[in-house]
N, C-alpha and C. Protein backbone atom coordinates (compact mmCIF):
# COMPACT_ATOMS: atom_id res chain seq x y z
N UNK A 1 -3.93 4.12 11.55
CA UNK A 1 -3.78 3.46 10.26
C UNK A 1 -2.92 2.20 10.44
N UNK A 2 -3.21 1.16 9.93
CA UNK A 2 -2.58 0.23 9.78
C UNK A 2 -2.38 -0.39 8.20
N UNK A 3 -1.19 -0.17 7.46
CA UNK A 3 -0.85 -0.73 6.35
C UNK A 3 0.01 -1.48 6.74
N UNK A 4 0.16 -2.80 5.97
CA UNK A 4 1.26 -3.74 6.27
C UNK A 4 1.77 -3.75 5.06
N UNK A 5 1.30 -2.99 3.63
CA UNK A 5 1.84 -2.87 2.20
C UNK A 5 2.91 -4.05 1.67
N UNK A 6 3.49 -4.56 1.90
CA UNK A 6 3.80 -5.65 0.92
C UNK A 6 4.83 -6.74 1.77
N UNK A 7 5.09 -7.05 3.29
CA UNK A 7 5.54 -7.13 3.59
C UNK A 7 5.70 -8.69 3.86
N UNK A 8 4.46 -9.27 3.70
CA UNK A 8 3.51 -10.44 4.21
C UNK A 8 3.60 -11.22 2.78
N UNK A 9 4.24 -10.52 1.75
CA UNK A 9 4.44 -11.66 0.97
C UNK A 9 5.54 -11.14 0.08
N UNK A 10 6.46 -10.35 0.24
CA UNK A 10 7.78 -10.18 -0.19
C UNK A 10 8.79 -10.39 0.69
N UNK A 11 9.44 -11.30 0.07
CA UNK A 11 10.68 -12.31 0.46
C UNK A 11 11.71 -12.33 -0.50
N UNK A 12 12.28 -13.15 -0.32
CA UNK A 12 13.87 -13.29 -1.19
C UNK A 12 13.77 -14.98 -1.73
N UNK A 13 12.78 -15.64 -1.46
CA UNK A 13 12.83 -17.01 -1.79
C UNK A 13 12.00 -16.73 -3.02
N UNK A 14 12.72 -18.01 -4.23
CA UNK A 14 11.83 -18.09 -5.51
C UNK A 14 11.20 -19.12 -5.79
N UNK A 15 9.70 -18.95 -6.48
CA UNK A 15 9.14 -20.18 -6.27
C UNK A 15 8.78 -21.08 -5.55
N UNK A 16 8.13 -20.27 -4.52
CA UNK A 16 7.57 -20.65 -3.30
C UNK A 16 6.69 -19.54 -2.62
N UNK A 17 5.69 -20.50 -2.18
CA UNK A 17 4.82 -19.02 -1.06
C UNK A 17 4.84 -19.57 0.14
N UNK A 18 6.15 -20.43 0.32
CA UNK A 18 6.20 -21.02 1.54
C UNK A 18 6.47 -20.02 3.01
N UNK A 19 7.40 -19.04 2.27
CA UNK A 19 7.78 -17.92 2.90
C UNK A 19 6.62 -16.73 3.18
N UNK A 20 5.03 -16.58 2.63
CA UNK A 20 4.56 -15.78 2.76
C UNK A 20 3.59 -15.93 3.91
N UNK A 21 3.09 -14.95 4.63
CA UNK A 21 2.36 -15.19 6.02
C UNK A 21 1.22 -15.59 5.50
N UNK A 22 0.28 -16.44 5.77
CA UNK A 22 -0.98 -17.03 5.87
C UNK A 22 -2.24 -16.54 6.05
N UNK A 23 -3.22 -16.94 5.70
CA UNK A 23 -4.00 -16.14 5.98
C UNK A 23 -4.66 -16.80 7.30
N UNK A 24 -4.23 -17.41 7.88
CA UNK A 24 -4.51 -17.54 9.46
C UNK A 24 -3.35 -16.82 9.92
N UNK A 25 -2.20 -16.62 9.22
CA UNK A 25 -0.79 -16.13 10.72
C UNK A 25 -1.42 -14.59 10.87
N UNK A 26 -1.74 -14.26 9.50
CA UNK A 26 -2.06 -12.84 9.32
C UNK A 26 -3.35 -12.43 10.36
N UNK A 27 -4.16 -13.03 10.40
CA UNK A 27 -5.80 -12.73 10.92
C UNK A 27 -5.12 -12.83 12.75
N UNK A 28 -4.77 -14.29 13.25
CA UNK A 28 -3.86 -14.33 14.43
C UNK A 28 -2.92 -13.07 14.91
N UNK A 29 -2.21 -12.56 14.11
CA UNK A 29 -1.37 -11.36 14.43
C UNK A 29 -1.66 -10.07 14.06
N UNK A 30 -2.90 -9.65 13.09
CA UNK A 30 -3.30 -8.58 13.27
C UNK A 30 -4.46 -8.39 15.09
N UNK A 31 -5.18 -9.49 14.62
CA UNK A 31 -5.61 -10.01 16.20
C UNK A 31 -5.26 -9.36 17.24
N UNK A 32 -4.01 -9.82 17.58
CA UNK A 32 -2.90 -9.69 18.96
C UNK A 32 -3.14 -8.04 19.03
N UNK A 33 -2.58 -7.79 17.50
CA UNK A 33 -1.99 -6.57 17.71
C UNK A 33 -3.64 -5.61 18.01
N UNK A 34 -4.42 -5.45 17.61
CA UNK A 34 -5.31 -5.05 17.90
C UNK A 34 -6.60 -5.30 19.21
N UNK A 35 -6.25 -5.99 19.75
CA UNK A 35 -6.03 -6.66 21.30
C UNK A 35 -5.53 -5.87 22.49
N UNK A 36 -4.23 -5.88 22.02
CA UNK A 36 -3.16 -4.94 22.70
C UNK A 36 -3.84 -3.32 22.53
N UNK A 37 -4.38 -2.85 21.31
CA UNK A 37 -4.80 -1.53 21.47
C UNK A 37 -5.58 -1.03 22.07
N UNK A 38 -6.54 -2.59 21.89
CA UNK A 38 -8.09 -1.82 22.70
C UNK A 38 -7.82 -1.80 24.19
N UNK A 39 -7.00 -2.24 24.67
CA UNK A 39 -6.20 -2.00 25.85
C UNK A 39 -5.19 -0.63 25.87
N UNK A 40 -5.19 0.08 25.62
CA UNK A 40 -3.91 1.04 25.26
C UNK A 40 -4.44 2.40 24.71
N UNK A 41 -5.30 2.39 23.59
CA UNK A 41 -5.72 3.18 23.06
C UNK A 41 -6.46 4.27 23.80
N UNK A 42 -6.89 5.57 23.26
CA UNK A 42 -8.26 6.04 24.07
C UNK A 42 -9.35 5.51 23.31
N UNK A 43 -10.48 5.85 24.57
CA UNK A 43 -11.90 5.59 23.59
C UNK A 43 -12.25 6.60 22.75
N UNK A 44 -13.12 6.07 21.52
CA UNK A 44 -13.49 6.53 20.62
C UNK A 44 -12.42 7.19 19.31
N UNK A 45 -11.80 5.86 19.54
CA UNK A 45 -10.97 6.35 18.84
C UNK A 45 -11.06 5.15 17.25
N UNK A 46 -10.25 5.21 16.20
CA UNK A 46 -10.79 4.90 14.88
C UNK A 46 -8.95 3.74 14.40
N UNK A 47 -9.48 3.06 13.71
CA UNK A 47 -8.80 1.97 13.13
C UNK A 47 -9.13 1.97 11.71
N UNK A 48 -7.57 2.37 11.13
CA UNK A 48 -8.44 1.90 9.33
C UNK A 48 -7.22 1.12 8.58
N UNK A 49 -7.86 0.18 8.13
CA UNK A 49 -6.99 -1.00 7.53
C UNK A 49 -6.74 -0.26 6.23
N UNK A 50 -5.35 -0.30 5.40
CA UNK A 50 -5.34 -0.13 3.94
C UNK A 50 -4.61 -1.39 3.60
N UNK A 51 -5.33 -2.08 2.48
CA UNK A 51 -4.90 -3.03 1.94
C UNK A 51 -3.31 -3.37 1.03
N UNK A 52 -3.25 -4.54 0.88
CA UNK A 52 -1.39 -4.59 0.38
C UNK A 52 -1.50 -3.82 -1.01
N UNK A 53 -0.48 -3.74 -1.71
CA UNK A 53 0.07 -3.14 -2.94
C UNK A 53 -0.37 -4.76 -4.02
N UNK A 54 -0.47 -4.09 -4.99
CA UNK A 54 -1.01 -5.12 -5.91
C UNK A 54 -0.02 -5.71 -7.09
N UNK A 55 1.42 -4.80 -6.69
CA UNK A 55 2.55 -5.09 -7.98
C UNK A 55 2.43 -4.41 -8.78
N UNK A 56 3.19 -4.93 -10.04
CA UNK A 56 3.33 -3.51 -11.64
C UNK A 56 4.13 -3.10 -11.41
N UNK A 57 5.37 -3.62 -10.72
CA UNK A 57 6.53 -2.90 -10.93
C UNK A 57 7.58 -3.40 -11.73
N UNK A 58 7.00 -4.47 -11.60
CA UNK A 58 8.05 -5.40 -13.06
C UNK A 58 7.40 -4.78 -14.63
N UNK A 59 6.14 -4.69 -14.85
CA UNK A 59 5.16 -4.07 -15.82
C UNK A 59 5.51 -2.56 -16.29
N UNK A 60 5.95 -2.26 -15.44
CA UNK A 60 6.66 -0.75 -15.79
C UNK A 60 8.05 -0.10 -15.93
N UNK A 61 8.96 -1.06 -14.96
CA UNK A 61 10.05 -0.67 -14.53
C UNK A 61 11.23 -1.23 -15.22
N UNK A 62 11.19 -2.62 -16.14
CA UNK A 62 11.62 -3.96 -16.07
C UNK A 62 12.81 -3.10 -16.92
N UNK A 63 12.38 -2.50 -18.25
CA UNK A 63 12.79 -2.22 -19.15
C UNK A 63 13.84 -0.86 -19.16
N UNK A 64 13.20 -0.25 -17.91
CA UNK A 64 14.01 1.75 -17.88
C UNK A 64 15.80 1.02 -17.29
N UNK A 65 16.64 1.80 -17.75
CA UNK A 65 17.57 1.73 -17.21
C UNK A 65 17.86 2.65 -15.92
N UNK A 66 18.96 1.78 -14.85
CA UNK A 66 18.67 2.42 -13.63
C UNK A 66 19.19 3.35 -13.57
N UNK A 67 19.03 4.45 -12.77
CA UNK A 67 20.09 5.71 -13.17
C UNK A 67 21.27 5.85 -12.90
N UNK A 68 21.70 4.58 -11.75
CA UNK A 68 22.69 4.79 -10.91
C UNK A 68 23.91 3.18 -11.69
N UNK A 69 23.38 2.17 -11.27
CA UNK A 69 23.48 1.06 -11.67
C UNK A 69 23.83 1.46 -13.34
N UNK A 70 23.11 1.41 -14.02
CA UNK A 70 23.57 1.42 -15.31
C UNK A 70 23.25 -0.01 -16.38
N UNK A 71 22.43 -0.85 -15.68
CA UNK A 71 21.92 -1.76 -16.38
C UNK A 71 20.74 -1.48 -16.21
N UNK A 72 19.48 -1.99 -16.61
CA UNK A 72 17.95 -2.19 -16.90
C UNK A 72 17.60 -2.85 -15.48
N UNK A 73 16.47 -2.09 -14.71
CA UNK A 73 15.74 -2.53 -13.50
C UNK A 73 15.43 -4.18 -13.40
N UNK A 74 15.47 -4.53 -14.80
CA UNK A 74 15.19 -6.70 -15.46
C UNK A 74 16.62 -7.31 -14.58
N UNK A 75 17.46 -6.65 -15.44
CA UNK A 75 18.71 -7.37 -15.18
C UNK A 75 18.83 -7.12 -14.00
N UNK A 76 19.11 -6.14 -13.01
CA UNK A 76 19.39 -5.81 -11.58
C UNK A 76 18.42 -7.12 -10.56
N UNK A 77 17.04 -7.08 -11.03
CA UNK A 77 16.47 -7.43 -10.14
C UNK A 77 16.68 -9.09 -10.72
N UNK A 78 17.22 -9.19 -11.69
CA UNK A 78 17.24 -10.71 -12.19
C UNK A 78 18.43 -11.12 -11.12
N UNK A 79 20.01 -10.09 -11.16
CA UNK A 79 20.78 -10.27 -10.43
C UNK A 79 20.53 -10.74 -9.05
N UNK A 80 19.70 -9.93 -8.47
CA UNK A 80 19.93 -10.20 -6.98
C UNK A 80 19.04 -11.23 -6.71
N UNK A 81 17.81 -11.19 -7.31
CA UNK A 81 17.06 -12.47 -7.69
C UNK A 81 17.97 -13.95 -7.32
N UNK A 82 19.16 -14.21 -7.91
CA UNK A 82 20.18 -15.13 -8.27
C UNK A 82 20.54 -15.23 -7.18
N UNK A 83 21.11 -14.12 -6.20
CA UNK A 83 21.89 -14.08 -5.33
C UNK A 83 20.98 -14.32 -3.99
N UNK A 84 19.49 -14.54 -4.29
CA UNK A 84 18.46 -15.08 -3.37
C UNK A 84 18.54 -13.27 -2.15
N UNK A 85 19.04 -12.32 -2.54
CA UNK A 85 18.71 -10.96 -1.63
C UNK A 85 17.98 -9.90 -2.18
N UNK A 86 16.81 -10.45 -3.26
CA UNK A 86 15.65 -9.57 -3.54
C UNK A 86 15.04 -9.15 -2.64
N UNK A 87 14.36 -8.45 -2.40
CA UNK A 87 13.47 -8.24 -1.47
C UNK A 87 12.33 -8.16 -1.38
N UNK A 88 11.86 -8.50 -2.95
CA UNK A 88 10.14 -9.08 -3.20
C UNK A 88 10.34 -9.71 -4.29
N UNK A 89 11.23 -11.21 -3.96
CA UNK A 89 11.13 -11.58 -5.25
C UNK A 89 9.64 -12.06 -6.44
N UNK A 90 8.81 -12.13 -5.93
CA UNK A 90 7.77 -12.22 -5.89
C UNK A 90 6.98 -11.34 -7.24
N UNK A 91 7.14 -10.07 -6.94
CA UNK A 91 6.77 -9.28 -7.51
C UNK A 91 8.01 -8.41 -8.34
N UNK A 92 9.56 -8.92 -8.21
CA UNK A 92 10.69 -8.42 -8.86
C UNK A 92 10.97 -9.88 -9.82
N UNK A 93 10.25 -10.46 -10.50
CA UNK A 93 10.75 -11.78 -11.20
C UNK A 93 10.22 -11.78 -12.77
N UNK A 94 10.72 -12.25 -13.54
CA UNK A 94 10.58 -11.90 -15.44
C UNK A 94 9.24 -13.08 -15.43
N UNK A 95 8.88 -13.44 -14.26
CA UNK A 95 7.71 -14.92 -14.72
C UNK A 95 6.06 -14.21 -14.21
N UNK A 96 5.27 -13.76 -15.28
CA UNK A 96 4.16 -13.38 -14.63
C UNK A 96 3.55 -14.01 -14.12
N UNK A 97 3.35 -15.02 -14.18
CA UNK A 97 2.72 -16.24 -13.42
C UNK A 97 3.16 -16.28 -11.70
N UNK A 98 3.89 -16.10 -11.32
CA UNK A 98 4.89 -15.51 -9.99
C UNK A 98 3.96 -14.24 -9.62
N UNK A 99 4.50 -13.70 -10.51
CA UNK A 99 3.38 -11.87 -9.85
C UNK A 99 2.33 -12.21 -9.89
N UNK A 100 1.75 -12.77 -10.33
CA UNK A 100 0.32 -12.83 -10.35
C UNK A 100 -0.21 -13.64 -8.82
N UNK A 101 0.58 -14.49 -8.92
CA UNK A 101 0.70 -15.42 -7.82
C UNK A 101 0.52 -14.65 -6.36
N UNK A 102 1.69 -13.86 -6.40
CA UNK A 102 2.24 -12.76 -4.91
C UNK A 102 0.92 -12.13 -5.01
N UNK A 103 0.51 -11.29 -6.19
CA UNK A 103 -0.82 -10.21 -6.23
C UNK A 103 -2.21 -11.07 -5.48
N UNK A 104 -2.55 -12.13 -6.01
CA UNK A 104 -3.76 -12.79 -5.72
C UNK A 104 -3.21 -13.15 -3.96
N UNK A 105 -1.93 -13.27 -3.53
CA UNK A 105 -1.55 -14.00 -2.53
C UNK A 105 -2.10 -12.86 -1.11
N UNK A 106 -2.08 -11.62 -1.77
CA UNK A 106 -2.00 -10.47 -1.11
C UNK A 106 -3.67 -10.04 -0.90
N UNK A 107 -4.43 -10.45 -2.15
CA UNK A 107 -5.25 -10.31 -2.32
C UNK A 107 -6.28 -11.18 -0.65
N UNK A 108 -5.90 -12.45 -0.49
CA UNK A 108 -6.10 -13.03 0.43
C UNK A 108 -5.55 -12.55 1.68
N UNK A 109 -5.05 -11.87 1.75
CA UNK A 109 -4.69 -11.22 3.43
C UNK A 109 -5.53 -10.02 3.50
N UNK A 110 -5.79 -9.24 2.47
CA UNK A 110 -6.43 -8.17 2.31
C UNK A 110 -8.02 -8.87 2.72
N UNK A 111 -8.49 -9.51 2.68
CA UNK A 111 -9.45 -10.50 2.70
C UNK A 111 -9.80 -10.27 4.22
N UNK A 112 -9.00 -11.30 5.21
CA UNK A 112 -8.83 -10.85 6.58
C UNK A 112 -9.25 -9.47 6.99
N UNK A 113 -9.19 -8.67 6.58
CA UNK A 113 -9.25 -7.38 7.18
C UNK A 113 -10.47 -7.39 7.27
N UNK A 114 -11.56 -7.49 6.07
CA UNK A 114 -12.88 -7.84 6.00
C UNK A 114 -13.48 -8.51 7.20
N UNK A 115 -12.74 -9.86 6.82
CA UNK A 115 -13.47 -10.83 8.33
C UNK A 115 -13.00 -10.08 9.65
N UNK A 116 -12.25 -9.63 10.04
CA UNK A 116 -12.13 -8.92 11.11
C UNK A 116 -12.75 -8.20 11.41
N UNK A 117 -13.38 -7.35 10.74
CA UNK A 117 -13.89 -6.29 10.58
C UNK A 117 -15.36 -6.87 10.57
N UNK A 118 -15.82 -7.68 10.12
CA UNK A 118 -17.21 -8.49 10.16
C UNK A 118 -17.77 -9.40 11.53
N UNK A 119 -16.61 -9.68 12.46
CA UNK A 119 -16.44 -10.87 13.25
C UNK A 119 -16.03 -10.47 14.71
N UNK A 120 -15.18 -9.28 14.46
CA UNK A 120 -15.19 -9.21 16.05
C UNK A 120 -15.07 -7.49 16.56
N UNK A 121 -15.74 -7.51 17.47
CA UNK A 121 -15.95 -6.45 18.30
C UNK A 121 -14.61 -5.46 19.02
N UNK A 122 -14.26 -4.04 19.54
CA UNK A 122 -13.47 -3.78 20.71
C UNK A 122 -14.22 -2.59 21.03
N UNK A 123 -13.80 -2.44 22.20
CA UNK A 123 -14.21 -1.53 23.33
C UNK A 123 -13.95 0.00 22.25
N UNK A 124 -12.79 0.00 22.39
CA UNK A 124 -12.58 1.28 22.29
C UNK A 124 -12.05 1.99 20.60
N UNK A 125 -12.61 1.17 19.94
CA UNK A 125 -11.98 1.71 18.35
C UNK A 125 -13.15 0.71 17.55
N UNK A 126 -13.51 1.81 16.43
CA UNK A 126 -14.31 1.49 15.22
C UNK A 126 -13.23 0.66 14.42
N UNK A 127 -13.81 0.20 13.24
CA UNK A 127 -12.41 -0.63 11.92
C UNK A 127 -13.22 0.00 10.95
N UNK A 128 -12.39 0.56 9.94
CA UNK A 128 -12.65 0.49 8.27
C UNK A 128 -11.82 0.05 7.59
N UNK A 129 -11.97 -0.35 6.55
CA UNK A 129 -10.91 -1.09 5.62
C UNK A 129 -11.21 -0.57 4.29
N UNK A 130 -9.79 0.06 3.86
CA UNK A 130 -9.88 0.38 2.56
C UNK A 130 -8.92 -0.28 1.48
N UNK A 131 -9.85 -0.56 0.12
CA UNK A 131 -8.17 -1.40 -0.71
C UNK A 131 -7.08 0.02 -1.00
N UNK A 132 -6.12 -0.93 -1.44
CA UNK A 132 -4.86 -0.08 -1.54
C UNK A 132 -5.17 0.38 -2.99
N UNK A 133 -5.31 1.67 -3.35
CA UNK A 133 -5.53 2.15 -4.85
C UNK A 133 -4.89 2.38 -5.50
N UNK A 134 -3.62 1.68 -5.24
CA UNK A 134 -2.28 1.77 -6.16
C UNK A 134 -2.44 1.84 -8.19
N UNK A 135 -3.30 0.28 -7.52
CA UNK A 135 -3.20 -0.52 -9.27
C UNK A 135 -4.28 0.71 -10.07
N UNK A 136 -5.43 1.08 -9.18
CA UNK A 136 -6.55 2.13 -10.01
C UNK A 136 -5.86 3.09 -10.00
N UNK A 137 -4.98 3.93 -9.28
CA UNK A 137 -4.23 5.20 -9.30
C UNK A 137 -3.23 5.07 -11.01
N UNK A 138 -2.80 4.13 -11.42
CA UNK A 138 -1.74 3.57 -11.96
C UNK A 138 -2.59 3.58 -13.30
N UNK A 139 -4.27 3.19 -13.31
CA UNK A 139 -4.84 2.86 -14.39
C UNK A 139 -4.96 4.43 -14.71
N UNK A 140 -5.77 5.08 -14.16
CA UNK A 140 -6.09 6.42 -14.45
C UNK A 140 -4.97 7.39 -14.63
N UNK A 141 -3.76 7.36 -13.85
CA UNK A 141 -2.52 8.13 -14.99
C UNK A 141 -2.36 7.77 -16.15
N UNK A 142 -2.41 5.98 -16.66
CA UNK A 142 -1.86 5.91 -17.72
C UNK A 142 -3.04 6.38 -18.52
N UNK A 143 -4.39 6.15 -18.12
CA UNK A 143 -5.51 6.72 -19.03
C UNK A 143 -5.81 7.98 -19.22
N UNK A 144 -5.10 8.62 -18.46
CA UNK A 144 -4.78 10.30 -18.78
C UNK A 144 -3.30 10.73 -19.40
N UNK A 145 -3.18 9.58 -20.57
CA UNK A 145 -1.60 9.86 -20.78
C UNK A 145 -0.66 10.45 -20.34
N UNK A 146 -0.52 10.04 -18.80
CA UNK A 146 0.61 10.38 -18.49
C UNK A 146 1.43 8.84 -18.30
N UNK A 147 2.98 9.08 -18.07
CA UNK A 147 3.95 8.11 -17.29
C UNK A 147 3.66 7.49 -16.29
N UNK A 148 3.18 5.92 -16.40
CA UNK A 148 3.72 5.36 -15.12
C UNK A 148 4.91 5.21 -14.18
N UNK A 149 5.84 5.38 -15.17
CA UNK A 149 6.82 5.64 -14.07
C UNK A 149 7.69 6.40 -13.47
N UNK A 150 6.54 7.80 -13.51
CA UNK A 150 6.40 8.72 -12.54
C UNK A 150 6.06 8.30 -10.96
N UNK A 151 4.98 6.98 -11.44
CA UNK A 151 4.58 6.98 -10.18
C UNK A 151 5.16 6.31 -9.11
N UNK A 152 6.71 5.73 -9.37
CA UNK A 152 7.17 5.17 -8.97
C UNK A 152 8.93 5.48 -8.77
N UNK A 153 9.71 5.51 -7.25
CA UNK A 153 10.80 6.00 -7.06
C UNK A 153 11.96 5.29 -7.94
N UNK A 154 12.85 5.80 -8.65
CA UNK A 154 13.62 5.44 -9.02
C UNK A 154 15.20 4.72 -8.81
N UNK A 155 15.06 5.23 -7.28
CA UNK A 155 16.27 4.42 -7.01
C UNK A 155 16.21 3.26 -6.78
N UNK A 156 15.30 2.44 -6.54
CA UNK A 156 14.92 0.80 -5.82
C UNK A 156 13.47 0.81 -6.99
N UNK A 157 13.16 1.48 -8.05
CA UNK A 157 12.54 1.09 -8.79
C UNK A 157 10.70 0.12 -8.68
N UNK A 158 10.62 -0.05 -7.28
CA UNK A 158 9.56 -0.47 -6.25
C UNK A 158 8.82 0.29 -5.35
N UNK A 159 9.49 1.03 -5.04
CA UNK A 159 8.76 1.87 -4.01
C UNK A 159 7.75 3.38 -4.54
N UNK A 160 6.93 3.35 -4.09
CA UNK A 160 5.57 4.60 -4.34
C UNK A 160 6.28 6.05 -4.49
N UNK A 161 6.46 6.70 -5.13
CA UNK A 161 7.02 7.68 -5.61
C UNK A 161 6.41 8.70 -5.23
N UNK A 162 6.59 10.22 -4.84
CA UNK A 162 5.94 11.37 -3.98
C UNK A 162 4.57 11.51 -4.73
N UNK A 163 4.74 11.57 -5.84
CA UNK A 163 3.66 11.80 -6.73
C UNK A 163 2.61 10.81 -6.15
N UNK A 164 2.23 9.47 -6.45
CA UNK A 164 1.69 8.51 -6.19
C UNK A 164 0.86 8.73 -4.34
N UNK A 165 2.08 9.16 -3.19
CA UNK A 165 1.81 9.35 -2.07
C UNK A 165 0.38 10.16 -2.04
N UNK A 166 0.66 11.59 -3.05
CA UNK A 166 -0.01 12.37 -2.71
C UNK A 166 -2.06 12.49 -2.86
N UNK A 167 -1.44 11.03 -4.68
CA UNK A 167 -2.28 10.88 -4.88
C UNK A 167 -3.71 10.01 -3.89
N UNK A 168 -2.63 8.75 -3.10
CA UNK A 168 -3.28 7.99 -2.13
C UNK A 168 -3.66 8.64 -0.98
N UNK A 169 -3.45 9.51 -0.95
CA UNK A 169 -3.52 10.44 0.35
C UNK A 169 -5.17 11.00 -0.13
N UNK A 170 -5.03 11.44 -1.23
CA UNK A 170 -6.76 12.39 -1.90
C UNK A 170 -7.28 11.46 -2.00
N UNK A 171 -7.22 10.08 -2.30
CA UNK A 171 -8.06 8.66 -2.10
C UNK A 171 -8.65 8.17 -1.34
N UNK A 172 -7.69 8.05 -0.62
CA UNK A 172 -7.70 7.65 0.66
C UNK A 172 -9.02 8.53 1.47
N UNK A 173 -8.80 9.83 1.85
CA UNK A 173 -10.02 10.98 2.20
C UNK A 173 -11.11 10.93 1.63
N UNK A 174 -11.18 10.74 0.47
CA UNK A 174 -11.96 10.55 -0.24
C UNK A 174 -12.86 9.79 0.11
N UNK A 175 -12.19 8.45 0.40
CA UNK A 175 -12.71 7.04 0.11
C UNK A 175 -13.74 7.52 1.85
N UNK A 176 -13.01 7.76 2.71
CA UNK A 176 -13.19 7.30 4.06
C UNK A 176 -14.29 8.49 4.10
N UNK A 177 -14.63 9.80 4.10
CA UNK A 177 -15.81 10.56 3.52
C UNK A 177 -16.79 10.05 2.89
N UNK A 178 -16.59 8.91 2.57
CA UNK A 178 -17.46 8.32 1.63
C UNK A 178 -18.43 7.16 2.58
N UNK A 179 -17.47 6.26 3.20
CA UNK A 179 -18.16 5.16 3.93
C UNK A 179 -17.81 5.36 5.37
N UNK A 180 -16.84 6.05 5.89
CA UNK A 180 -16.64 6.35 7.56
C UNK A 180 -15.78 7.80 7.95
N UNK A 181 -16.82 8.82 7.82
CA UNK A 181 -16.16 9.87 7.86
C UNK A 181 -15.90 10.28 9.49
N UNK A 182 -16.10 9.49 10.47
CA UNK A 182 -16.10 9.56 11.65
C UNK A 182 -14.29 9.84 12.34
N UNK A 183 -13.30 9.04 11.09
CA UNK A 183 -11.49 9.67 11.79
C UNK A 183 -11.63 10.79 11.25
N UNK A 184 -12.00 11.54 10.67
CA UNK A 184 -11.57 12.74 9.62
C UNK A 184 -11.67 13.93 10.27
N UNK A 185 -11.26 15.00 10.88
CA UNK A 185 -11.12 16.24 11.65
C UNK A 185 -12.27 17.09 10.97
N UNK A 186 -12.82 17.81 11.69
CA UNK A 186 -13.67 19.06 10.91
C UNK A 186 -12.54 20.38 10.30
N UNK A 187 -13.01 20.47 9.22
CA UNK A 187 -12.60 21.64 8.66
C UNK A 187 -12.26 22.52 9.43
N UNK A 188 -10.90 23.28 9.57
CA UNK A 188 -10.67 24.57 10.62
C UNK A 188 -11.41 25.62 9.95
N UNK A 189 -12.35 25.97 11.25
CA UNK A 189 -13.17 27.64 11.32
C UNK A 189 -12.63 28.31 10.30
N UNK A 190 -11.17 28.58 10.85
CA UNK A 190 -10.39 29.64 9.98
C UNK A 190 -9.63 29.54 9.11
N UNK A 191 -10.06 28.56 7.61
CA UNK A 191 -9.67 28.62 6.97
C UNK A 191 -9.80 30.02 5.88
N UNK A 192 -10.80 30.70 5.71
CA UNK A 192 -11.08 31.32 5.79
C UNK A 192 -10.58 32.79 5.47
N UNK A 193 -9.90 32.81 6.53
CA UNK A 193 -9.15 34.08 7.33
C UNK A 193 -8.02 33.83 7.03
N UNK A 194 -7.31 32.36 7.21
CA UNK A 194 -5.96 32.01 6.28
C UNK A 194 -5.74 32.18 5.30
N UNK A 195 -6.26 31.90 4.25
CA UNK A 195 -6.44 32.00 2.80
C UNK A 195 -6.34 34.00 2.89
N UNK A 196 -7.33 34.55 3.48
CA UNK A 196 -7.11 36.28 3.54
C UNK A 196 -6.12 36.65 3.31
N UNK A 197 -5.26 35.78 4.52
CA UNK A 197 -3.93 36.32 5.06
C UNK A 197 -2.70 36.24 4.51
N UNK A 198 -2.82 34.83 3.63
CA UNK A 198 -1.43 34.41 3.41
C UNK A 198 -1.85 33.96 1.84
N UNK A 199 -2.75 33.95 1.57
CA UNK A 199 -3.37 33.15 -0.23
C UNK A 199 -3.69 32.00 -0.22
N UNK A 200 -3.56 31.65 -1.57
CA UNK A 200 -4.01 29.90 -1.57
C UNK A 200 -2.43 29.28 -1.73
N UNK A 201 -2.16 28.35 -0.71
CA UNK A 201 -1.11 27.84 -0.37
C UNK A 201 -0.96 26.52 -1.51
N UNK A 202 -2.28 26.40 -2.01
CA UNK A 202 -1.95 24.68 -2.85
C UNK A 202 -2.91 23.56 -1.82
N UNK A 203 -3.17 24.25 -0.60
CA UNK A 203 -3.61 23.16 0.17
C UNK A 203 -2.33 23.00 1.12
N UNK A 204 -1.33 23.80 1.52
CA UNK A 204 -0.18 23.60 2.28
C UNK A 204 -1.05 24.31 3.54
């Protein structure tokens, strides 16, 4: 698996995408790095791209107060914002025009994966590329009235919350069953006989 999730265009600089990787630095250095594998790797072995995070954390979060902090996730991230040590200012800023900006910015690296995946060959590993199903995971809780911001950790108010993991995880399988079920393990024989033995675990 290779996710690079938000890394390639969250920075601490505002008002600028001067700071975000390119969509040549990106295509160049996933490149390398996948270069290096087909050298390294065994054969027959599988590569799957998941695409960046799409934001909504200002959209959900802006307003909850933090639990620890004691001001509103707005003000915190407005703070450090100021102090230029955000760490996505991008997608932590009160200007949607900015998020939107970082989202579409991401959208274009996610892009790359495609052409890579269209353009060049290796010895020893297949590529699939899947988008990141954050933003659809996010639509379908709230359209099943539940909390969005469940789906999201509360201490740094940004980061994918267990819930959310588990959900990308059944997506994710999902997805790749769907168009390249070739990484995916066969079902153990003895499931079976487990379930006999011990019950239904939940899927544990």
């Amino acid at each position: 698996w290779i996710l690079q999730i938000g890394n390639d265009v969250c920075n601490r600089h505002q008002n600028t995408t001067s700071s975000m990787t390119t969509p040549q630095e990106f295509e160049e250095k996933v490149t390398e790095a996948l270069q290096w594998l087909d050298k390294n790797i065994a054969p027959k072995s599988h590569i799957v791209f998941m695409g960046l995070e799409h934001g909504g954390m200002w959209e959900i979060m802006s307003n909850v107060v933090h639990p620890s902090v004691g001001t509103t996730y707005a003000a915190m991230w407005n703070f450090i914002g100021c102090l230029e040590i955000s760490p996505c200012w991008g997608w932590l800023n009160p200007d949607p025009t900015w998020r939107n900006i970082t989202t579409a910015w991401a959208a274009t690296l996610d892009a790359v994966y495609t052409k890579i995946i269209g353009e060049q060959k290796f010895n020893n590993f297949d590529m699939t590329y899947l988008d990141n199903p954050d933003s659809r995971i996010r639509q379908d809780w709230i359209n099943a009235g539940k909390d969005p911001k469940e789906l999201l950790e509360w201490v740094g108010g940004g980061h994918p919350s267990q819930v959310i993991h588990v959900l990308t995880a059944q997506y994710l399988w999902n997805q790749l069953a769907k168009l390249n079920p070739s990484p995916l393990p066969p079902a153990n024989p003895n499931n079976a006989q487990i379930e006999q033995l011990f019950g239904d675990q939940g899927g544990y």
